[in-house]
Protein backbone atom coordinates (compact mmCIF):
# COMPACT_ATOMS: atom_id res chain seq x y z
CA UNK A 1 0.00 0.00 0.00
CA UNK A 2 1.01 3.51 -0.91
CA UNK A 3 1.13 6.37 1.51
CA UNK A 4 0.05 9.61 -0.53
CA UNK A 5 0.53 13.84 0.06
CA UNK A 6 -1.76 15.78 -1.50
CA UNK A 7 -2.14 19.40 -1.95
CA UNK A 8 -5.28 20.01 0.26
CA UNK A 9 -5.45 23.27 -2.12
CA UNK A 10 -5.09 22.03 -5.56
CA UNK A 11 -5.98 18.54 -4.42
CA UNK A 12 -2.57 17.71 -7.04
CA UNK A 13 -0.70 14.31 -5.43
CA UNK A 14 2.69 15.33 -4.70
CA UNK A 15 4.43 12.65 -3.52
CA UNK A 16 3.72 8.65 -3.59
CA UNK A 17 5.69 6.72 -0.49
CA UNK A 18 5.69 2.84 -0.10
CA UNK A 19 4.93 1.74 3.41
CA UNK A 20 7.41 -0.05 5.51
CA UNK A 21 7.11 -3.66 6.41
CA UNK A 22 7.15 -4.74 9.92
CA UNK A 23 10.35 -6.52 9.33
CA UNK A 24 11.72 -3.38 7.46
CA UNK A 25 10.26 -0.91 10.61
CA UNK A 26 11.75 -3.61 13.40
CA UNK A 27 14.90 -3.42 12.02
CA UNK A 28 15.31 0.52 11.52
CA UNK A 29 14.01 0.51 15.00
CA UNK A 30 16.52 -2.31 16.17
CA UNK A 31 19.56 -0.15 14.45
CA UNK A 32 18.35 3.34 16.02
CA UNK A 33 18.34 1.77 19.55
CA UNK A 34 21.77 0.50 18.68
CA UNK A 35 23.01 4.09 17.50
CA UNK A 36 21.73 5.69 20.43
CA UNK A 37 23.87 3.01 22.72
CA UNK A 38 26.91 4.05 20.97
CA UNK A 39 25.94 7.79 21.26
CA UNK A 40 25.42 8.10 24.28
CA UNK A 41 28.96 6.53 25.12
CA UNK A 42 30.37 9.46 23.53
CA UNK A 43 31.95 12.16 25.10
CA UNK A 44 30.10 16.10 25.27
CA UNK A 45 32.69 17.31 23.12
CA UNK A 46 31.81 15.05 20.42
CA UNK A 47 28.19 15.54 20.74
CA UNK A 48 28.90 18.99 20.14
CA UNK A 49 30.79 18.65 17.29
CA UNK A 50 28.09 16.69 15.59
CA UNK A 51 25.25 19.08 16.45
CA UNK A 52 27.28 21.65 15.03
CA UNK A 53 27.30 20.10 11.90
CA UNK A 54 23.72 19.29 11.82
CA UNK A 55 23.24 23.03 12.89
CA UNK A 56 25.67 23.72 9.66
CA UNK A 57 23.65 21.27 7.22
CA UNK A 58 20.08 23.00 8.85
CA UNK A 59 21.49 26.73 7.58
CA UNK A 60 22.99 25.24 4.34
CA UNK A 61 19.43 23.55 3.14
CA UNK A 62 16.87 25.63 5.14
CA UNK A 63 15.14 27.15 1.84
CA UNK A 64 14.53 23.28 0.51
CA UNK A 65 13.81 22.13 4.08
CA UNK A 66 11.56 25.17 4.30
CA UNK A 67 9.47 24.23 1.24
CA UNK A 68 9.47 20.78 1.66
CA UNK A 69 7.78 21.64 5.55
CA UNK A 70 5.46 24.01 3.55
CA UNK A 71 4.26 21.30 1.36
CA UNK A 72 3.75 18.78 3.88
């Protein structure tokens, strides 16, 4: 099954996304858990440095974030 966005203004489909299995959704779950463990073994300096680059990527794409966040 298909999940669908739709303009509610123009009613025009914008985007078409397949849903996930429950294998495929346990196992993204399964390797997010698994992340997190090895995050949080990591020290506040290197934390830092990685929300500093997500801060960095966040002002680099904010106009396409900003539409895509519009559209949906």
């Amino acid at each position: 099954m298909s999940i669908v966005t739709v303009n509610p203004a123009t009613g025009e489909e914008l985007e078409r996304y397949q849903e996930f299995s429950q294998d495929e959704i346990d196992l993204r779950l399964d390797r997010a858990v698994a992340s997190f463990n090895r995050h949080r073994m990591t020290s506040f300096s290197e934390r830092s440095r990685k929300m500093t680059r997500v801060a960095e990527i966040l002002e680099t794409e904010a106009r396409t974030l900003g539409e895509i966040m519009t559209r949906e």
